[in-house]
C-alpha atoms as a PDB file:
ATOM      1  CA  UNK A   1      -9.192   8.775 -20.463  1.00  0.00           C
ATOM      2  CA  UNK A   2     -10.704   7.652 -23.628  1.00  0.00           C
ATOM      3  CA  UNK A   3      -7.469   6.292 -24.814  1.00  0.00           C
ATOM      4  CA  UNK A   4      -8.254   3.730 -22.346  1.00  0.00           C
ATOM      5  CA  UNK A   5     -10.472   2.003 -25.244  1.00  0.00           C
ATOM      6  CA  UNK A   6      -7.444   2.251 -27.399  1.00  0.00           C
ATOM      7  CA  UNK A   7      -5.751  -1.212 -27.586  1.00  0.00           C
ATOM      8  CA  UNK A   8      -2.445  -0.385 -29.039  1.00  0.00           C
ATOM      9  CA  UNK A   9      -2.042   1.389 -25.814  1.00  0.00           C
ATOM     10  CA  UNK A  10      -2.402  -1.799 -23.931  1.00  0.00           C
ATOM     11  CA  UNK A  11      -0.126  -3.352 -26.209  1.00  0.00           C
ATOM     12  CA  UNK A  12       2.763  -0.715 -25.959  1.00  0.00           C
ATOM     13  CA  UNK A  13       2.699  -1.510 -22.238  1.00  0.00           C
ATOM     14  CA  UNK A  14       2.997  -5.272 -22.161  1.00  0.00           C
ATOM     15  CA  UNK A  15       5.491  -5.177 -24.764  1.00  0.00           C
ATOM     16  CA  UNK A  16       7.364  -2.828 -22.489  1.00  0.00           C
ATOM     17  CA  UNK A  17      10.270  -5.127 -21.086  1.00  0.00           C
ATOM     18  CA  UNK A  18       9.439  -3.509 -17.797  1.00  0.00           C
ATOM     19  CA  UNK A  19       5.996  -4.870 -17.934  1.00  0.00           C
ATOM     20  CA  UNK A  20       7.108  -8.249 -17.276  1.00  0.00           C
ATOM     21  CA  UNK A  21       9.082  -7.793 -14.071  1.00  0.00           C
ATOM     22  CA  UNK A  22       5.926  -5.395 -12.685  1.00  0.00           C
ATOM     23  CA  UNK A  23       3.587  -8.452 -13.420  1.00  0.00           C
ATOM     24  CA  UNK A  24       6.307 -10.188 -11.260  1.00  0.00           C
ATOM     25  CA  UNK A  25       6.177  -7.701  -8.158  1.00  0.00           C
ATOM     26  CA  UNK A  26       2.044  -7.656  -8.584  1.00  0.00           C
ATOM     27  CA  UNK A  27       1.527 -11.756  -8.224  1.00  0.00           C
ATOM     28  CA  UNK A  28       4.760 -11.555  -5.814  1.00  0.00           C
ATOM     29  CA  UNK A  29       2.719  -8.423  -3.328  1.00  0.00           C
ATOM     30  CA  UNK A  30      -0.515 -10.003  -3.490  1.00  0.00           C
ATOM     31  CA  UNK A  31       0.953 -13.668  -2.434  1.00  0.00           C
ATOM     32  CA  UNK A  32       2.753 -12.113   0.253  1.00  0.00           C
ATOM     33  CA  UNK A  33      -0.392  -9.926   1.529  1.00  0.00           C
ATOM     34  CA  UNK A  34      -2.903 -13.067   1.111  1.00  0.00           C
ATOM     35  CA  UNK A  35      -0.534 -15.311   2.865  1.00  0.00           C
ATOM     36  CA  UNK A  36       0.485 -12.526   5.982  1.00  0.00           C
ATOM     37  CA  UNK A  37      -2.845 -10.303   5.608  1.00  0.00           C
ATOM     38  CA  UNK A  38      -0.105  -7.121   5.402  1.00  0.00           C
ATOM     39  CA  UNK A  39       2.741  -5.698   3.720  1.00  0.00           C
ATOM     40  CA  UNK A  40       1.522  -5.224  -0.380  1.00  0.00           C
ATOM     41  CA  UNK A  41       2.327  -1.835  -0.479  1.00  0.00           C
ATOM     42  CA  UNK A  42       5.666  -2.423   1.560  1.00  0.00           C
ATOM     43  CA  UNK A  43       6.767  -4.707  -1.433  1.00  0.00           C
ATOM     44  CA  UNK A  44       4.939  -3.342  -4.544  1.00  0.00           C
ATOM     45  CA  UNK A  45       6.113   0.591  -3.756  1.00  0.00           C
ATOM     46  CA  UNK A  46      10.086   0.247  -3.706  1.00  0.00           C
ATOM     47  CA  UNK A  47      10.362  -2.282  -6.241  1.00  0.00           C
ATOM     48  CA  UNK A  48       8.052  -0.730  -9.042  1.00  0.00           C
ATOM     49  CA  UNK A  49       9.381   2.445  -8.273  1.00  0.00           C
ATOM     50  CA  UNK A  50      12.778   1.178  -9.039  1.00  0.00           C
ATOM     51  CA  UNK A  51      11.478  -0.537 -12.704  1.00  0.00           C
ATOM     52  CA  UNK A  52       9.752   3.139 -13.008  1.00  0.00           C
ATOM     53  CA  UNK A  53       8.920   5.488 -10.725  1.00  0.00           C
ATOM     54  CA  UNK A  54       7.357   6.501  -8.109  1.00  0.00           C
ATOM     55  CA  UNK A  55       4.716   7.796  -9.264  1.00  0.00           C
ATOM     56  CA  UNK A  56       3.322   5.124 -11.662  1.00  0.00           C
ATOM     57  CA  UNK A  57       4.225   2.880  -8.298  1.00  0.00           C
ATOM     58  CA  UNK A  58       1.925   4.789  -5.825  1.00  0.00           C
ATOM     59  CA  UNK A  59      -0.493   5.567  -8.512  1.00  0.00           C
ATOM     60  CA  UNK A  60      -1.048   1.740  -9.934  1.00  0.00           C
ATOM     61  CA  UNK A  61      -1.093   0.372  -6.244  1.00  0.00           C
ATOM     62  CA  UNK A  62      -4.087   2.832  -5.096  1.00  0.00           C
ATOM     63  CA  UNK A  63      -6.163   1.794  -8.233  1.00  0.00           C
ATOM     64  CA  UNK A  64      -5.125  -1.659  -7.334  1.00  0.00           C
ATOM     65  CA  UNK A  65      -5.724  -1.343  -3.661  1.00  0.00           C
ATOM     66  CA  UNK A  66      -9.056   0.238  -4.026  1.00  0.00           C
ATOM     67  CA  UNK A  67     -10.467  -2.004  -6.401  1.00  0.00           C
ATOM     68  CA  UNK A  68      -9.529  -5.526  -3.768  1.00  0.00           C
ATOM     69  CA  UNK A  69     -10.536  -3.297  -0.379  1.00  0.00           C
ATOM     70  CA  UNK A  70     -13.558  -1.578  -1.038  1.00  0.00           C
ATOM     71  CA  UNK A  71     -15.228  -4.837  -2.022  1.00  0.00           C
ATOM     72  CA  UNK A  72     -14.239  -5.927   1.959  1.00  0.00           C
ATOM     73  CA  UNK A  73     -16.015  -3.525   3.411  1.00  0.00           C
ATOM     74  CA  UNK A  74     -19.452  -4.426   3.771  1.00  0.00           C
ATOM     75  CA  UNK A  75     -18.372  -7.547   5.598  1.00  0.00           C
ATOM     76  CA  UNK A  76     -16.180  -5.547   8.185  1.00  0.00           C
ATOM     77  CA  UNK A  77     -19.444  -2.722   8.324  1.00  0.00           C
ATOM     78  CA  UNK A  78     -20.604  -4.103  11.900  1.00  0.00           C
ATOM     79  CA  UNK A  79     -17.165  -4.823  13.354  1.00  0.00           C
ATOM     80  CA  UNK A  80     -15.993  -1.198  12.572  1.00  0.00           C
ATOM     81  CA  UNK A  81     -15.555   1.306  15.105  1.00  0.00           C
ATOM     82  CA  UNK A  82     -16.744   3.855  13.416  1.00  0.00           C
ATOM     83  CA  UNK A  83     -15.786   6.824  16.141  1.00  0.00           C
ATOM     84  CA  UNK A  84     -12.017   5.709  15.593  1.00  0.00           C
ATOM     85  CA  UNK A  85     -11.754   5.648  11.761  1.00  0.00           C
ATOM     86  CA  UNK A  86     -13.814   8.369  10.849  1.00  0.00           C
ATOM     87  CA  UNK A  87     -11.752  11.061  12.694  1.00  0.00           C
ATOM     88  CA  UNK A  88      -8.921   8.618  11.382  1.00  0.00           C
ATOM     89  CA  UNK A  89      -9.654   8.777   7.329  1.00  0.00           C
ATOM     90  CA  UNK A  90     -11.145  12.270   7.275  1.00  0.00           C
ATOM     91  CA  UNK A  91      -7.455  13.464   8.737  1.00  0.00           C
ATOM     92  CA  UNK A  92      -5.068  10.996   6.233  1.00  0.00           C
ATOM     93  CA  UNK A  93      -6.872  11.576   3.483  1.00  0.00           C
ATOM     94  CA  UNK A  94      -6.941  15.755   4.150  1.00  0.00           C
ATOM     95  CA  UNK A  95      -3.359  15.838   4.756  1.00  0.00           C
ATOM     96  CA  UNK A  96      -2.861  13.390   1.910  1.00  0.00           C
ATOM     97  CA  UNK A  97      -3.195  16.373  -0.336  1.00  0.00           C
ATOM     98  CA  UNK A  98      -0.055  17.610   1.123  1.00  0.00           C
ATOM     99  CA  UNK A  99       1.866  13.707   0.581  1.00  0.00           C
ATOM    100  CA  UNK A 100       0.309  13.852  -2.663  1.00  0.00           C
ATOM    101  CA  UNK A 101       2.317  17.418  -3.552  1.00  0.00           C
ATOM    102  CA  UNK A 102       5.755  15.023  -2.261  1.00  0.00           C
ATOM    103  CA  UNK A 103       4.660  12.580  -5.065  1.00  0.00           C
ATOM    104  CA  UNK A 104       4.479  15.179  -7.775  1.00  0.00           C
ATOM    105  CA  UNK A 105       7.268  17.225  -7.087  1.00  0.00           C
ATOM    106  CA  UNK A 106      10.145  15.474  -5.438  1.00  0.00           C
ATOM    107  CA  UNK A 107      12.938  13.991  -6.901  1.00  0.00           C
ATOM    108  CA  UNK A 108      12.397  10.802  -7.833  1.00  0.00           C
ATOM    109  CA  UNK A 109      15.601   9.165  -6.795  1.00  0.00           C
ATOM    110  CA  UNK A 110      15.578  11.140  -3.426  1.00  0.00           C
ATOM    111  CA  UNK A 111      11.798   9.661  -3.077  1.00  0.00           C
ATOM    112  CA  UNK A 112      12.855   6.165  -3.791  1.00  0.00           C
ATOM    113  CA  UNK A 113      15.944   6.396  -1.004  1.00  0.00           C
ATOM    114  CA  UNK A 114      12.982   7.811   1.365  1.00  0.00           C
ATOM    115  CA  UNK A 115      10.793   4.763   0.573  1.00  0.00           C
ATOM    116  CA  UNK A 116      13.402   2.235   1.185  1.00  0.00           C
ATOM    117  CA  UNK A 117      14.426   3.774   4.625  1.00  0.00           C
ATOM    118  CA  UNK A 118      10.847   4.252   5.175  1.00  0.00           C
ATOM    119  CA  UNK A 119       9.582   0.590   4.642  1.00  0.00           C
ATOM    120  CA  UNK A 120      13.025  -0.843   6.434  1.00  0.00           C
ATOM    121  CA  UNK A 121      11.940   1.649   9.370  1.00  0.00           C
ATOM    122  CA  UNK A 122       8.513   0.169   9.538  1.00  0.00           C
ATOM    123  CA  UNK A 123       9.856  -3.604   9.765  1.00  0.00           C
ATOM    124  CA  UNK A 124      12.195  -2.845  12.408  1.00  0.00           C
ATOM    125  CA  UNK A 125       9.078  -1.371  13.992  1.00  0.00           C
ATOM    126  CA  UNK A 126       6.797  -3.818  13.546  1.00  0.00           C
ATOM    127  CA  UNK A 127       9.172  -6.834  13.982  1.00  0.00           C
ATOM    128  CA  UNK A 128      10.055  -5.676  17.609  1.00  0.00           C
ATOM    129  CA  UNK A 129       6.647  -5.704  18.337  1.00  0.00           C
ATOM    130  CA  UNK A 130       6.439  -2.430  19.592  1.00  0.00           C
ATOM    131  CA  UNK A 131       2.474  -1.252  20.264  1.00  0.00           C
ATOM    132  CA  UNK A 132       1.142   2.399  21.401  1.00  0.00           C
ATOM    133  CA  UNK A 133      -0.693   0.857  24.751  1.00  0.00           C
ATOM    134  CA  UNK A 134      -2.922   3.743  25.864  1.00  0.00           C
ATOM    135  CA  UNK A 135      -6.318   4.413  25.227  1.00  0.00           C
ATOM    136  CA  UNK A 136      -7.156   5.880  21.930  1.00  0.00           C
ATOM    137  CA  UNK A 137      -7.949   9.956  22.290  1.00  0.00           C
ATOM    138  CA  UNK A 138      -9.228  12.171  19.572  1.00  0.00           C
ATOM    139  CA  UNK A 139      -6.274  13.873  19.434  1.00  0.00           C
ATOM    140  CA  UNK A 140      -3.800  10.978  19.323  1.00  0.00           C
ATOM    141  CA  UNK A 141      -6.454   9.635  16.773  1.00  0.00           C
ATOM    142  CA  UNK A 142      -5.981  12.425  14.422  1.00  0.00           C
ATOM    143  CA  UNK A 143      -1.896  13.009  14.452  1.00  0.00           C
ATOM    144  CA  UNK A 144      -1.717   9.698  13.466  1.00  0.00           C
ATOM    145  CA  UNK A 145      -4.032  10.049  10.771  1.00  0.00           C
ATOM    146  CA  UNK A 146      -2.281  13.026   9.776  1.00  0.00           C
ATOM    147  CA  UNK A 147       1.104  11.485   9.691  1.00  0.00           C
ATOM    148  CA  UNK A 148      -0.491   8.349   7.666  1.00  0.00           C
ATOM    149  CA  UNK A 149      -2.258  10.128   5.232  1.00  0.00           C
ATOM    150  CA  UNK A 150       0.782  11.882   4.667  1.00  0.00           C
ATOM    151  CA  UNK A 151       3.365   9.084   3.910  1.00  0.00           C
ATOM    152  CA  UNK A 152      -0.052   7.764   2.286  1.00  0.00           C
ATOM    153  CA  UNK A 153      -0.266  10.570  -0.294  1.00  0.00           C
ATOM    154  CA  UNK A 154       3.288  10.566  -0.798  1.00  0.00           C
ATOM    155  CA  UNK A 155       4.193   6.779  -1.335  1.00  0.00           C
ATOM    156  CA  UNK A 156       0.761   5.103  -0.621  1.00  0.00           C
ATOM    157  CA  UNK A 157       2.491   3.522   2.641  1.00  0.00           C
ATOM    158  CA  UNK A 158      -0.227   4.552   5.108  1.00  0.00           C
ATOM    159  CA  UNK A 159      -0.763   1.495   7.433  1.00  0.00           C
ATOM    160  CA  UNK A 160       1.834   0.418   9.416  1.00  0.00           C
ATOM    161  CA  UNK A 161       1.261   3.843  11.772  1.00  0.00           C
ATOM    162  CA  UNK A 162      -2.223   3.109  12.088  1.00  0.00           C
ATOM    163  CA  UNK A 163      -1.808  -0.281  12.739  1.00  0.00           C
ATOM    164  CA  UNK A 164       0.843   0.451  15.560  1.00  0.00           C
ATOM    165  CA  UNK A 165      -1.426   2.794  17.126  1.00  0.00           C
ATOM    166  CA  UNK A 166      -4.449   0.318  16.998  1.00  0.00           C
ATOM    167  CA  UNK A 167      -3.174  -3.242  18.297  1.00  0.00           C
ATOM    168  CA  UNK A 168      -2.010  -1.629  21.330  1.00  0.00           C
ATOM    169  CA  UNK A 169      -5.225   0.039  22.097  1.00  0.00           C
ATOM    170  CA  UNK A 170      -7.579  -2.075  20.596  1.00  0.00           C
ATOM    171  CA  UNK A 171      -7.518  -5.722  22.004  1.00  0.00           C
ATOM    172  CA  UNK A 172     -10.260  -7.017  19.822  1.00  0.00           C
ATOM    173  CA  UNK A 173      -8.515  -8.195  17.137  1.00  0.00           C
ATOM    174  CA  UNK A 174     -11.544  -8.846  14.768  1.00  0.00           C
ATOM    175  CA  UNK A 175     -12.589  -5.100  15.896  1.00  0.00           C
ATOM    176  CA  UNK A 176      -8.773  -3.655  14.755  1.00  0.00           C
ATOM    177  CA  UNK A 177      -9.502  -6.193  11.505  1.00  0.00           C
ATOM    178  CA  UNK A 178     -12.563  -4.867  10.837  1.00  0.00           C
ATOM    179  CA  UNK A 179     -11.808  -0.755  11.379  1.00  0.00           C
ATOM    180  CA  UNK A 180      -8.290  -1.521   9.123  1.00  0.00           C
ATOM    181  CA  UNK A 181     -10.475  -2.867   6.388  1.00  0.00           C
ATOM    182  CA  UNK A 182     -13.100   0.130   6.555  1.00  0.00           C
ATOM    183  CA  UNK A 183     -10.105   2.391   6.903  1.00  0.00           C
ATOM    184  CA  UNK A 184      -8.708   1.318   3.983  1.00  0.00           C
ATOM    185  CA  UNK A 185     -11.393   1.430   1.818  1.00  0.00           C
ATOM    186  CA  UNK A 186     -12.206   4.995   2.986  1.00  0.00           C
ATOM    187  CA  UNK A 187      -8.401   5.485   2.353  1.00  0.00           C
ATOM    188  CA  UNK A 188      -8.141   4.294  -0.737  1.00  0.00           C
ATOM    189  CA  UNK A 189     -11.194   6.146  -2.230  1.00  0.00           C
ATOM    190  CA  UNK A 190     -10.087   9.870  -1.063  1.00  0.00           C
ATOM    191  CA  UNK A 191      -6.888   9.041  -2.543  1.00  0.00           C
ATOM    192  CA  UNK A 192      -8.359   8.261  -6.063  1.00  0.00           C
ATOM    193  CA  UNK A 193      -9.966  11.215  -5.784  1.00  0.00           C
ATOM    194  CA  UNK A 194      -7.069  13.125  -5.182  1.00  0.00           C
ATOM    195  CA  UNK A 195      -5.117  11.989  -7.561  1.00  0.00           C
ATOM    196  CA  UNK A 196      -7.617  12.536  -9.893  1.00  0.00           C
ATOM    197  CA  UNK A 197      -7.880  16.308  -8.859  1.00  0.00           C
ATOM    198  CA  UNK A 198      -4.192  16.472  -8.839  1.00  0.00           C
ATOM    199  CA  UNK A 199      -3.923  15.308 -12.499  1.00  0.00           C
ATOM    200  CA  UNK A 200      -2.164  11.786 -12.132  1.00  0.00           C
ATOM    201  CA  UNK A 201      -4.579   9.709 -13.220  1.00  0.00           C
ATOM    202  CA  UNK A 202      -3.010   9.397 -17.166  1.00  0.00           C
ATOM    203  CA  UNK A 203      -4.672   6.921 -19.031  1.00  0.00           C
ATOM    204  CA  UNK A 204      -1.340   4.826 -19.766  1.00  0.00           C
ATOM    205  CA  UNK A 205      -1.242   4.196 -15.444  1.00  0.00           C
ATOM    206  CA  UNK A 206      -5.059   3.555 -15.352  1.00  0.00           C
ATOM    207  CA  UNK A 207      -4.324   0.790 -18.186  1.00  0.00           C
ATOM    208  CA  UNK A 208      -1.274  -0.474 -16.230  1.00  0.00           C
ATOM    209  CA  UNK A 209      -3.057  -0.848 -13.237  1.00  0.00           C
ATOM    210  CA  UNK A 210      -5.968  -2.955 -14.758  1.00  0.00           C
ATOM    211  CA  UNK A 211      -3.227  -4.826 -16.060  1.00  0.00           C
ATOM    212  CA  UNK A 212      -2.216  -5.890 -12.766  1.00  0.00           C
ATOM    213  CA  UNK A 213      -4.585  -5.689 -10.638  1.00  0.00           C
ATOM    214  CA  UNK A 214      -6.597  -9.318 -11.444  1.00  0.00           C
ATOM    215  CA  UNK A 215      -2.755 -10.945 -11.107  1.00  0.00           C
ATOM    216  CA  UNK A 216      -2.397  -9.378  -7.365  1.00  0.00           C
ATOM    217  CA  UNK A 217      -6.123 -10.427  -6.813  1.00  0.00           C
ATOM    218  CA  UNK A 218      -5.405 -14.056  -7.966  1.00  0.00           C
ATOM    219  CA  UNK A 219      -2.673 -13.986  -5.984  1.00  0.00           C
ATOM    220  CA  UNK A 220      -4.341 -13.066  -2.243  1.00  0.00           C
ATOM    221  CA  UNK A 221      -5.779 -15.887  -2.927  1.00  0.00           C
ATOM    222  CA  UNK A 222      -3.271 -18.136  -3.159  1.00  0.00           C
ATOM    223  CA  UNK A 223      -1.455 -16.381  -0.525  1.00  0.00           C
ATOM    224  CA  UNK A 224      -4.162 -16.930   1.812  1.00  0.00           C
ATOM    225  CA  UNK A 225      -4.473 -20.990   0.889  1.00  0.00           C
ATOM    226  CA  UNK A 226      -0.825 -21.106   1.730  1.00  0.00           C
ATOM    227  CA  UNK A 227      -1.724 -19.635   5.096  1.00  0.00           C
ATOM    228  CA  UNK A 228      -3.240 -22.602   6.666  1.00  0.00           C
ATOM    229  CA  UNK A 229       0.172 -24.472   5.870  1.00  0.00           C
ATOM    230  CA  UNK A 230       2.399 -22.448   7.889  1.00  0.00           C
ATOM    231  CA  UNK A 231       2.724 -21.361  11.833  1.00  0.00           C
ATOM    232  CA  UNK A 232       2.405 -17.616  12.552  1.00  0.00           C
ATOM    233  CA  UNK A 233       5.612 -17.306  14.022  1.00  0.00           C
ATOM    234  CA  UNK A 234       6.693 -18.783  10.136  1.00  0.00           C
ATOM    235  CA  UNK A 235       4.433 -16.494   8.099  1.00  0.00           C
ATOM    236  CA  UNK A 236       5.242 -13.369  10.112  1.00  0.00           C
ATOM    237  CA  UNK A 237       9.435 -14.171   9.531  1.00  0.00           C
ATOM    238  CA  UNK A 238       8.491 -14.651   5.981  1.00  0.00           C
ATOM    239  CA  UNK A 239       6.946 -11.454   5.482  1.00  0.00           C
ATOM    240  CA  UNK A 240       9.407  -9.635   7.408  1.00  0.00           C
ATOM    241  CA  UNK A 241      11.978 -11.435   5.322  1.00  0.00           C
ATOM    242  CA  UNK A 242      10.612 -10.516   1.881  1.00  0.00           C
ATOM    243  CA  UNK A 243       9.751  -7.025   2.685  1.00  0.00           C
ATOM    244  CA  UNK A 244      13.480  -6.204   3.932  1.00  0.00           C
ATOM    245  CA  UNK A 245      14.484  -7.239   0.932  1.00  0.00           C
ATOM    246  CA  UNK A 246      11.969  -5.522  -1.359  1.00  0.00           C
ATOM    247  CA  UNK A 247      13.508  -2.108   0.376  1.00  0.00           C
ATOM    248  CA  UNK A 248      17.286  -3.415  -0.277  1.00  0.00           C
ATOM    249  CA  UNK A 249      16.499  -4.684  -4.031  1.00  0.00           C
ATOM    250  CA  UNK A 250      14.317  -0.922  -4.611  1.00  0.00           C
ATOM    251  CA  UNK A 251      17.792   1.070  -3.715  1.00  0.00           C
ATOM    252  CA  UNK A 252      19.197   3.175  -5.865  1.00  0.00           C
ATOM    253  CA  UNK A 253      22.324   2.638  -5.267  1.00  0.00           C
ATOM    254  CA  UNK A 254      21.767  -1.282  -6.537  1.00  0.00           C
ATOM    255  CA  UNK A 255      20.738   0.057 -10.295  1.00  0.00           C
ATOM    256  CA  UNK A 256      24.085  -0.588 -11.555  1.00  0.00           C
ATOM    257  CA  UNK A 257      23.774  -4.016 -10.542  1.00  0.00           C
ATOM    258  CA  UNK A 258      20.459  -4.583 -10.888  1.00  0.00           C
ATOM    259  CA  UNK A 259      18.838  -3.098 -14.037  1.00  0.00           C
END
């Protein structure tokens, strides 16, 4: 990590050709997730794993993501309901270790097909509107944790299951708001850590994600100026629109084409 104070490594990035279109996806995710309050990850993941990898992609966006959601969390303290997302982070971020080992190891390619099914899945999901309606139960409460913190670990695309499961059986929206935020925040902190444990934390993907990070910040907030222009029926199309095609544009298949 002490290459961090090293410019010249700073400079070899943004004079990477690559750096340029990654700038791109950062100001283009954080517009998107200011302006819809959802879907970063479901943009930034395929496409800057399809300029790099996956790895720098999950790794950048959890630096990223922690550094704009932990600061939410003291506002969100007294809406949270604490007795869901506890149970809820201490499971995704212990079976995290296991997405993380997915990160490491797997093919990239075959990763990147797996995050562009994944995130076209999710759409299709949430786009029909589909909502778990029962009560929440401990044990429902942990496989879903379990089967976030995996895809979390894995690809940093932990939310949409957890949001599924809690608009249905939370009807308080400010209370699903607030336990989202806090669950995040947990989220993205056990994450660091395991990265950190698991060696991916490199100094070149630190530097690249404090790079980007204060273009995706600047960019929530534009994206959430442009909010109060447009209907929610409008905003939700439009970020159901660009995420779609995030996942078609992040296909292997379209690097011939594309890059």
């Amino acid at each position: 990590m002490t290459d961090l104070f090293d410019l010249s490594l700073f400079a070899s990035i943004v004079s990477d050709r690559r750096f340029v279109a990654a700038a791109a996806i950062a100001i283009f995710s954080g517009v998107v997730r200011g302006f819809s309050g959802f879907g970063s990850a479901l943009i930034y993941i395929p496409l800057t794993a399809a300029i790099y990898d996956p790895l720098t992609a999950a790794v950048t966006f959890v630096m990223i993501d922690f550094a704009t959601g932990v600061s939410f969390v003291m506002g969100a303290w007294r809406k949270t309901r604490w007795g869901e997302v506890l149970p809820l982070a201490a499971a995704a971020i212990a079976s995290a270790q296991f997405g993380t080992l997915i990160l490491q190891y797997a093919d990239p390619t075959l990763l990147r097909w797996m995050i562009c099914i994944l995130v076209a899945g999710i759409v299709g999901v949430l786009a029909s509107g589909w909502r778990y309606e029962g009560r929440p139960h401990l044990s429902v409460t942990i496989a879903v944790g379990l089967f976030a913190g995996l895809l979390g670990g894995a690809v940093q695309i932990s939310g949409p299951p957890i949001v599924v499961y809690w608009l249905g059986s939370m009807h308080d929206v400010g209370i699903v708001r607030a336990s989202l935020i806090s669950y995040f925040g947990l989220f993205s902190a056990g994450s660091v850590v395991t990265y950190y444990f698991h060696g991916l934390l490199s100094a070149k993907l630190v530097a690249l994600a404090i790079l980007l990070g204060p273009l995706h910040i600047v960019a929530m907030w534009v994206g959430g100026k442009a909010f109060h222009f447009a209907t929610p029926e409008t905003y939700r199309r439009v970020a159901y629109a660009t995420i779609i095609l995030s996942a078609i544009v992040g296909m292997p298949l379209l690097d011939g084409w594309l890059r």
